[in-house]
N, C-alpha and C. Protein backbone atom coordinates (compact mmCIF):
# COMPACT_ATOMS: atom_id res chain seq x y z
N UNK A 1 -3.73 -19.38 -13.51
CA UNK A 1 -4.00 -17.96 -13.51
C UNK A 1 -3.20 -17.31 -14.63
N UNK A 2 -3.82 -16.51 -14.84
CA UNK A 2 -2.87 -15.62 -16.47
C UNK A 2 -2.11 -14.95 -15.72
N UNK A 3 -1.70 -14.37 -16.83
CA UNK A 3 -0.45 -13.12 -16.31
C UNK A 3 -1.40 -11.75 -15.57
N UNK A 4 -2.43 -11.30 -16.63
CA UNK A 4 -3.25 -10.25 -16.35
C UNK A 4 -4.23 -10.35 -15.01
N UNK A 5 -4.58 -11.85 -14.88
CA UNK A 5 -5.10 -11.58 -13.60
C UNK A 5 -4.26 -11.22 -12.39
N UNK A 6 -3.03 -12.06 -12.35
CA UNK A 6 -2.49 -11.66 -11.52
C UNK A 6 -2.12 -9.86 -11.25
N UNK A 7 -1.72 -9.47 -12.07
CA UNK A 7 -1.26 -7.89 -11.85
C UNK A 7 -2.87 -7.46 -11.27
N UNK A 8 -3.79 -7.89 -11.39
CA UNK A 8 -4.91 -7.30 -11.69
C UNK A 8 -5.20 -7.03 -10.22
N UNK A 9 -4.53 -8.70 -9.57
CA UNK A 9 -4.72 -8.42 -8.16
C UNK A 9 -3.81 -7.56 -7.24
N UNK A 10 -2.74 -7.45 -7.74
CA UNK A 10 -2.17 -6.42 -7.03
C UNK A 10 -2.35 -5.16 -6.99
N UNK A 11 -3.16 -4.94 -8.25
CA UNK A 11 -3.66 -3.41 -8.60
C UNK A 11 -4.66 -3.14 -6.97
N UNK A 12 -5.28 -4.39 -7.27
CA UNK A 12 -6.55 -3.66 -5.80
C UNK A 12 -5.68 -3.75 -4.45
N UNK A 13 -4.82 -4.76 -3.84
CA UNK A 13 -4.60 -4.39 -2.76
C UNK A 13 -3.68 -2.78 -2.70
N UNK A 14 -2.92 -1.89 -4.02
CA UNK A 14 -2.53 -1.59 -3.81
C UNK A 14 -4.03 0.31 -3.91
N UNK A 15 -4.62 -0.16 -4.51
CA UNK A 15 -5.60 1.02 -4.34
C UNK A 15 -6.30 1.14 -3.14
N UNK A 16 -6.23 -0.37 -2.58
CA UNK A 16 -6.95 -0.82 -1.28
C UNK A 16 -6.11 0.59 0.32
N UNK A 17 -4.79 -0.04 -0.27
CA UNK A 17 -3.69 0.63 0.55
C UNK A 17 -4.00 2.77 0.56
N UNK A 18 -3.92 2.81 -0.89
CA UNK A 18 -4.24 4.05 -0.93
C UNK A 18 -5.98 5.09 -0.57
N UNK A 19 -6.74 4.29 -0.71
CA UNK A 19 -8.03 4.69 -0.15
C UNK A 19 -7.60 4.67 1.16
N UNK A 20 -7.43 3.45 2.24
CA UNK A 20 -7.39 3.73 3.36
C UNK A 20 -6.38 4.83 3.93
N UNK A 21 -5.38 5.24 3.52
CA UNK A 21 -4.79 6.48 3.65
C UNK A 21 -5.36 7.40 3.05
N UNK A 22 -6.12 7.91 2.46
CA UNK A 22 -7.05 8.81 1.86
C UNK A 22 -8.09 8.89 3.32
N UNK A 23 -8.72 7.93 4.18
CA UNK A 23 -9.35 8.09 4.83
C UNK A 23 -9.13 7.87 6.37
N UNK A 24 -7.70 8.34 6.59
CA UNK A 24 -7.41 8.27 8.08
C UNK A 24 -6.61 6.98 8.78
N UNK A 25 -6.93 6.24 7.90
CA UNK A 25 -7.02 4.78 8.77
C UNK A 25 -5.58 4.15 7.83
N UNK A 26 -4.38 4.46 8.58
CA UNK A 26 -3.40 4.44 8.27
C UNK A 26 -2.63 3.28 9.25
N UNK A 27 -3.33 2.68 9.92
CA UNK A 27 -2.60 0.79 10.20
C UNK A 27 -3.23 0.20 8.82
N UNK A 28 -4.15 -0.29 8.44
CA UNK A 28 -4.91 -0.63 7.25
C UNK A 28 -4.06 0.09 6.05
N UNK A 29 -3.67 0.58 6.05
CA UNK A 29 -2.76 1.35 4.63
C UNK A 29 -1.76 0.77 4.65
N UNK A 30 -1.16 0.74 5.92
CA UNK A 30 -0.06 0.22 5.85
C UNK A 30 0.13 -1.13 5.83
N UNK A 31 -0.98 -2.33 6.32
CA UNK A 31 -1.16 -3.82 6.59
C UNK A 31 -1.30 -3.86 4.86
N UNK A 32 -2.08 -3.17 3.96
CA UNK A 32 -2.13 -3.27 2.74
C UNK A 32 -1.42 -2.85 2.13
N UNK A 33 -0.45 -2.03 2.28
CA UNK A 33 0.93 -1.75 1.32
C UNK A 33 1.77 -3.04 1.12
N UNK A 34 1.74 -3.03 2.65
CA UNK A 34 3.00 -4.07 2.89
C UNK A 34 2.83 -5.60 2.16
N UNK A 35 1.28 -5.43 1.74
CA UNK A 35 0.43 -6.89 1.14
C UNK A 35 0.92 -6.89 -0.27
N UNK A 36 0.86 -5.56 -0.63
CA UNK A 36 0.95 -5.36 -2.21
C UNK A 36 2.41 -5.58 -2.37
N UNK A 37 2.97 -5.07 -1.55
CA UNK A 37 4.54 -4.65 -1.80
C UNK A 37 5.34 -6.33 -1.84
N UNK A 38 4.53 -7.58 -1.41
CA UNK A 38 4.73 -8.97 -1.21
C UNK A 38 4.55 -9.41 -2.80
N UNK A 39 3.49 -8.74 -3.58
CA UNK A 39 2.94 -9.50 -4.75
C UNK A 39 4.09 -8.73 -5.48
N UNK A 40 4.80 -7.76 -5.66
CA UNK A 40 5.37 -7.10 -6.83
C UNK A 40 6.44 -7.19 -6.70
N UNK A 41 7.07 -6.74 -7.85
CA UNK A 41 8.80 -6.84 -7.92
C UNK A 41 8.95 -5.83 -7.52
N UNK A 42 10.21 -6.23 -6.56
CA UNK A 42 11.05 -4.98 -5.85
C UNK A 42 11.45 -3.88 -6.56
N UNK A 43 11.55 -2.93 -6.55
CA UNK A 43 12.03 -1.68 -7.37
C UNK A 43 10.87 -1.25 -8.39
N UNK A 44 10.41 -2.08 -8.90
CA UNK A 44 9.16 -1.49 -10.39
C UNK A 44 8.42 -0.38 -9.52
N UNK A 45 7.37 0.49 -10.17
CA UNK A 45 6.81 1.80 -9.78
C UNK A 45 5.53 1.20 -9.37
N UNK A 46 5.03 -0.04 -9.53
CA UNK A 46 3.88 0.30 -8.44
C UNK A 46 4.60 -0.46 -7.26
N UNK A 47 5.64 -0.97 -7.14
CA UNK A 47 5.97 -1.44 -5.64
C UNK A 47 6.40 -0.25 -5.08
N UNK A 48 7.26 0.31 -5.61
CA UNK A 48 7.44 1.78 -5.19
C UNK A 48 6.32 2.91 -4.81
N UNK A 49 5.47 2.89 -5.20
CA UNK A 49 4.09 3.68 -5.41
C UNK A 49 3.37 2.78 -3.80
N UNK A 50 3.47 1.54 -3.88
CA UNK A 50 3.23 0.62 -2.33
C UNK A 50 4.29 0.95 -1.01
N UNK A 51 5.10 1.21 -1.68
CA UNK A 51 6.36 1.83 -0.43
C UNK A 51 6.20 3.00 -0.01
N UNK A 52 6.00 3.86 -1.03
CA UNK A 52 5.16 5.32 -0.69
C UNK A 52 4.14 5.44 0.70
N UNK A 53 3.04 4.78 -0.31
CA UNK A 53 1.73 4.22 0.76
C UNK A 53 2.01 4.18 2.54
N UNK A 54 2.81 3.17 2.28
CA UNK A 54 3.55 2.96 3.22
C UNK A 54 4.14 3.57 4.48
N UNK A 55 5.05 4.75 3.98
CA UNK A 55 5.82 5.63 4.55
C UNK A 55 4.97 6.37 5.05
N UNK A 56 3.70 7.22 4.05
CA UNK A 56 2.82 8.45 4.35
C UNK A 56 2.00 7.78 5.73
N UNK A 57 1.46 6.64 5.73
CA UNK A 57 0.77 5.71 6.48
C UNK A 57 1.56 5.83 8.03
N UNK A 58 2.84 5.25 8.04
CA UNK A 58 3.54 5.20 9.13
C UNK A 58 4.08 6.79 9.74
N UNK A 59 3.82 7.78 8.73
CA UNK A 59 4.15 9.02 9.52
C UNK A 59 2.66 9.72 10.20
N UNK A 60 1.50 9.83 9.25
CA UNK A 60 0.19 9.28 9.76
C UNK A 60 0.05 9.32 11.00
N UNK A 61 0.28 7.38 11.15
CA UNK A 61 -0.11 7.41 12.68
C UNK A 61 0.83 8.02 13.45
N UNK A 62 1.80 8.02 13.46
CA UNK A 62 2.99 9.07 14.19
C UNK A 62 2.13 10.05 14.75
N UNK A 63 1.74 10.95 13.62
CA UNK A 63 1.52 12.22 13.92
C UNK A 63 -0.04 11.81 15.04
N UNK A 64 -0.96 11.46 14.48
CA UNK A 64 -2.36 10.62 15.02
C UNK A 64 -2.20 10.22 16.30
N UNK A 65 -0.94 9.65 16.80
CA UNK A 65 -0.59 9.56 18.23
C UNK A 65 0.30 10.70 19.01
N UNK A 66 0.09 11.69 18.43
CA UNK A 66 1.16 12.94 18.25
C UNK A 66 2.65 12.81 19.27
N UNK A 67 2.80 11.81 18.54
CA UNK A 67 5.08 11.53 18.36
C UNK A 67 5.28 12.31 17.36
């Protein structure tokens, strides 16, 4: 695998992550952050940008189960 494919794939699980928080369904945002956040280096801005995901996701359902 090249270098470019690889990033290429992390690009989608991490848009994957952000559509499904765009559309409610914030276990799926978060099962896919946490996917992306596996492929990337710790600290860089799209793992960070996946940690984001993440957080908005887990307050989400919070609120969705109203805790």
């Amino acid at each position: 695998m090249r270098h470019g494919d690889a990033r290429a794939g992390e690009g989608v699980g991490a848009a994957r992550s952000r559509f499904a928080l765009l559309q409610g369904r914030f276990n799926e945002a978060k099962v896919q952050a946490d996917r992306a956040m596996q492929n990337l280096k710790n600290g860089t801005p799209p793992w960070q940008r996946a940690s984001d995901v993440k957080e908005q996701a887990e307050r989400g359902a919070k609120e969705q189960r109203g805790e």
